[in-house]
N, C-alpha and C. Protein backbone atom coordinates (compact mmCIF):
# COMPACT_ATOMS: atom_id res chain seq x y z
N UNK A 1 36.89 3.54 4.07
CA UNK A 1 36.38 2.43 4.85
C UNK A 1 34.86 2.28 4.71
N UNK A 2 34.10 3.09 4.06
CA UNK A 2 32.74 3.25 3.94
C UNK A 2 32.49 2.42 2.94
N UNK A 3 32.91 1.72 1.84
CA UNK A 3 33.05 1.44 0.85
C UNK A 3 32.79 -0.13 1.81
N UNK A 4 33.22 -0.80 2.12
CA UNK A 4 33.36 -1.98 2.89
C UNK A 4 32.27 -2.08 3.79
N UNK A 5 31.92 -1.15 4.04
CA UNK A 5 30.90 -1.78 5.27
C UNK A 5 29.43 -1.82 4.19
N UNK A 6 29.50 -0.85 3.24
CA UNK A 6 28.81 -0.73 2.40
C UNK A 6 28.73 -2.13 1.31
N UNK A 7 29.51 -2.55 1.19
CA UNK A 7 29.81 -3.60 0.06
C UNK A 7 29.93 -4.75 0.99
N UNK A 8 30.18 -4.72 2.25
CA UNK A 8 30.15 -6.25 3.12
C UNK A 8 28.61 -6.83 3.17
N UNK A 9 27.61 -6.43 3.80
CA UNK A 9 26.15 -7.36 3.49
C UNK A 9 25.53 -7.52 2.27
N UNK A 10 25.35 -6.88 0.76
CA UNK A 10 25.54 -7.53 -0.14
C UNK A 10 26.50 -8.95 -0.59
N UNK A 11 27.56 -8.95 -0.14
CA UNK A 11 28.90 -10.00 -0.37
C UNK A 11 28.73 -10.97 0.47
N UNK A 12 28.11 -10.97 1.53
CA UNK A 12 27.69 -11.62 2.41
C UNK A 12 26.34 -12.75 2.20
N UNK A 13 25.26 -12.45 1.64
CA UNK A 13 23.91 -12.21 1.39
C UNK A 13 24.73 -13.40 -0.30
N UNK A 14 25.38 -12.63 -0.78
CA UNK A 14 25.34 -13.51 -1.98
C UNK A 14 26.10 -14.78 -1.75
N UNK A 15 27.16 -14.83 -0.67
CA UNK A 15 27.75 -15.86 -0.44
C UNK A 15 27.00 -16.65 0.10
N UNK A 16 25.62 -16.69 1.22
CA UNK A 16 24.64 -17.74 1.10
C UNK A 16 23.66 -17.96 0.41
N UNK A 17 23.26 -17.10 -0.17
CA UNK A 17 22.54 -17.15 -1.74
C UNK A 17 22.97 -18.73 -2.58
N UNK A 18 23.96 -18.45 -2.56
CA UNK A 18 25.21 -19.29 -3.52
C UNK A 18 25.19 -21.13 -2.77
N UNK A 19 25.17 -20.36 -1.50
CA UNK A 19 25.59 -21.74 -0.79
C UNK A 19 23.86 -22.41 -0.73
N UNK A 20 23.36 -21.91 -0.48
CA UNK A 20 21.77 -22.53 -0.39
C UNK A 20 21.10 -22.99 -1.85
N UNK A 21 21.45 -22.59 -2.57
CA UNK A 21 21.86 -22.67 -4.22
C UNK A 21 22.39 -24.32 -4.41
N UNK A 22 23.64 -24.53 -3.80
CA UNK A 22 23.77 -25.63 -4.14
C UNK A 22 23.70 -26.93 -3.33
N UNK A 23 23.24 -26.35 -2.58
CA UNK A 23 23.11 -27.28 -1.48
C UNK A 23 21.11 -27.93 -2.09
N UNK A 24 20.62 -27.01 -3.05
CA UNK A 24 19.64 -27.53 -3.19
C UNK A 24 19.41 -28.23 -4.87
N UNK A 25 20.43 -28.25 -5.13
CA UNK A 25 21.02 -29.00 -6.09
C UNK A 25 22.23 -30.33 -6.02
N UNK A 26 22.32 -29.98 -5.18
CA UNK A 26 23.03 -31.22 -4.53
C UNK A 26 22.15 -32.70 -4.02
N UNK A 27 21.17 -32.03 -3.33
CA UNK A 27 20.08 -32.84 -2.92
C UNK A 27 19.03 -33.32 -4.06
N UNK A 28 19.15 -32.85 -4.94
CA UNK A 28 18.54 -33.26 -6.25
C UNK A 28 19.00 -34.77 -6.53
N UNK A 29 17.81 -35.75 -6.78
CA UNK A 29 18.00 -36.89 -7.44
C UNK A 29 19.10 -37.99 -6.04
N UNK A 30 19.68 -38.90 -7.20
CA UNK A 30 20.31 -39.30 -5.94
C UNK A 30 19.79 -40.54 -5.05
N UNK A 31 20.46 -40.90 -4.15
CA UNK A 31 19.73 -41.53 -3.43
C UNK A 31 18.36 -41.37 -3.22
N UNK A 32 18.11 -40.27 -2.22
CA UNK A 32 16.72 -39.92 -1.67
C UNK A 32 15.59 -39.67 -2.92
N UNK A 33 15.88 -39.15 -3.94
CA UNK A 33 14.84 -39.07 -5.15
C UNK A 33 13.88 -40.24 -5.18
N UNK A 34 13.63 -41.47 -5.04
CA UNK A 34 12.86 -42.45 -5.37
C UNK A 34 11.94 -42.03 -3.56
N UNK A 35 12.55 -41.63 -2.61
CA UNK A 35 11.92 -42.04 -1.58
C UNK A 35 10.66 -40.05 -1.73
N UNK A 36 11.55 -39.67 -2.10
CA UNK A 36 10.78 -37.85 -2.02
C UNK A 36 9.90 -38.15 -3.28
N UNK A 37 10.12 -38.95 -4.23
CA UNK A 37 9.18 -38.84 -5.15
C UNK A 37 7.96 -39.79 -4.77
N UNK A 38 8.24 -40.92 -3.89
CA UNK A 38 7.08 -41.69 -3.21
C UNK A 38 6.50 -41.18 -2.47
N UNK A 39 6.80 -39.69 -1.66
CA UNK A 39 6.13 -39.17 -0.84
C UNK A 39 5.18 -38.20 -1.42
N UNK A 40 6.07 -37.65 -2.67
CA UNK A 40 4.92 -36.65 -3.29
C UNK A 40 3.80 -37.43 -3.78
N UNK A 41 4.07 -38.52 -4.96
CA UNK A 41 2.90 -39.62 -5.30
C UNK A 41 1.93 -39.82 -4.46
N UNK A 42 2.31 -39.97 -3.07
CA UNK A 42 1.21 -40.67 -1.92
C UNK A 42 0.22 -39.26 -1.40
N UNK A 43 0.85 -38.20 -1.02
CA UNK A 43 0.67 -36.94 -1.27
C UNK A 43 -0.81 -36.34 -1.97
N UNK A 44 -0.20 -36.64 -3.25
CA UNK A 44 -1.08 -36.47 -4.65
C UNK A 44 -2.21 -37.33 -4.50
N UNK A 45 -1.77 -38.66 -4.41
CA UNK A 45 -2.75 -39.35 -4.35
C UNK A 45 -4.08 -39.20 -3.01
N UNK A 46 -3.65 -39.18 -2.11
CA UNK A 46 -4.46 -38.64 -0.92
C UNK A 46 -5.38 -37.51 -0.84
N UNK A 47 -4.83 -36.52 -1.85
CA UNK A 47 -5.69 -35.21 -2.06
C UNK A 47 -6.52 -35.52 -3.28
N UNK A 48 -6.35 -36.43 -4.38
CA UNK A 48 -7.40 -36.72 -5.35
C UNK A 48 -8.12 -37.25 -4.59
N UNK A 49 -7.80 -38.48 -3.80
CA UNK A 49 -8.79 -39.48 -2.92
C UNK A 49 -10.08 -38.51 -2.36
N UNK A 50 -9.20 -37.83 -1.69
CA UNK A 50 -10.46 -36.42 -0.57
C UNK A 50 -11.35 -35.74 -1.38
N UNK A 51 -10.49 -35.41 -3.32
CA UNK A 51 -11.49 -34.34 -3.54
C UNK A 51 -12.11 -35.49 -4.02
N UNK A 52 -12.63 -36.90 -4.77
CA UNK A 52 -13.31 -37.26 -5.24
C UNK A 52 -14.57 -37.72 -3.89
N UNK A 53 -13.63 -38.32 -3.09
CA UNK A 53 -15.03 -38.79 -1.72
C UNK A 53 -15.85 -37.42 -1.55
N UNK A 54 -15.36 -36.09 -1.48
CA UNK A 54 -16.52 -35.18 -1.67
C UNK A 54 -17.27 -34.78 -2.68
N UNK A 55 -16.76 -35.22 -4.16
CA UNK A 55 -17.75 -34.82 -4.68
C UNK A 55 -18.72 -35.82 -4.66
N UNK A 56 -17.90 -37.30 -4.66
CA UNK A 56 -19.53 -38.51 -4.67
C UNK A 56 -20.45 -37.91 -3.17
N UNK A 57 -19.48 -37.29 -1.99
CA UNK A 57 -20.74 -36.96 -1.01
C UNK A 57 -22.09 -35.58 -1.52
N UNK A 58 -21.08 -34.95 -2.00
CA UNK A 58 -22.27 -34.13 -2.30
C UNK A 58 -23.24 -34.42 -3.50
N UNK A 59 -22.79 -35.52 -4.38
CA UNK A 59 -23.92 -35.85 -5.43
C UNK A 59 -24.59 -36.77 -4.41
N UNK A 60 -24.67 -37.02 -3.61
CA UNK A 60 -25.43 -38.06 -3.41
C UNK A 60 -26.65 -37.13 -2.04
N UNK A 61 -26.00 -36.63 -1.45
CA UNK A 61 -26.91 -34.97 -0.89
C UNK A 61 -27.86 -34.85 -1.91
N UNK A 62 -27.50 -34.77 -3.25
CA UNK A 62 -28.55 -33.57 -3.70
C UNK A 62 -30.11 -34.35 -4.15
């Protein structure tokens, strides 16, 4: 019986391994893809925006 208790949370552990696995492949593309990829774009874009307004602030400091 040692064998089982021993081999149950590995077997366990891989069975949501597995399931979280495809559940994040599932969500891939798809409907929502155009809307998650507009969020990363806007994202991206917002953090170029910030780093360029600081560097024109600090050239203009010096």
């Amino acid at each position: 019986m040692d064998y089982v208790s021993a081999l149950l949370p590995p077997v366990v552990m891989a069975v949501f391994f597995i399931g979280v696995i495809r559940v994040i492949v599932k969500t891939q593309g798809g409907a929502n893809k155009a809307k998650e990829d507009a969020a990363v774009d806007a994202a991206i874009a917002r953090a170029e925006g910030a780093r360029q307004s600081s560097a024109t602030s600090t050239k203009t400091d010096v």
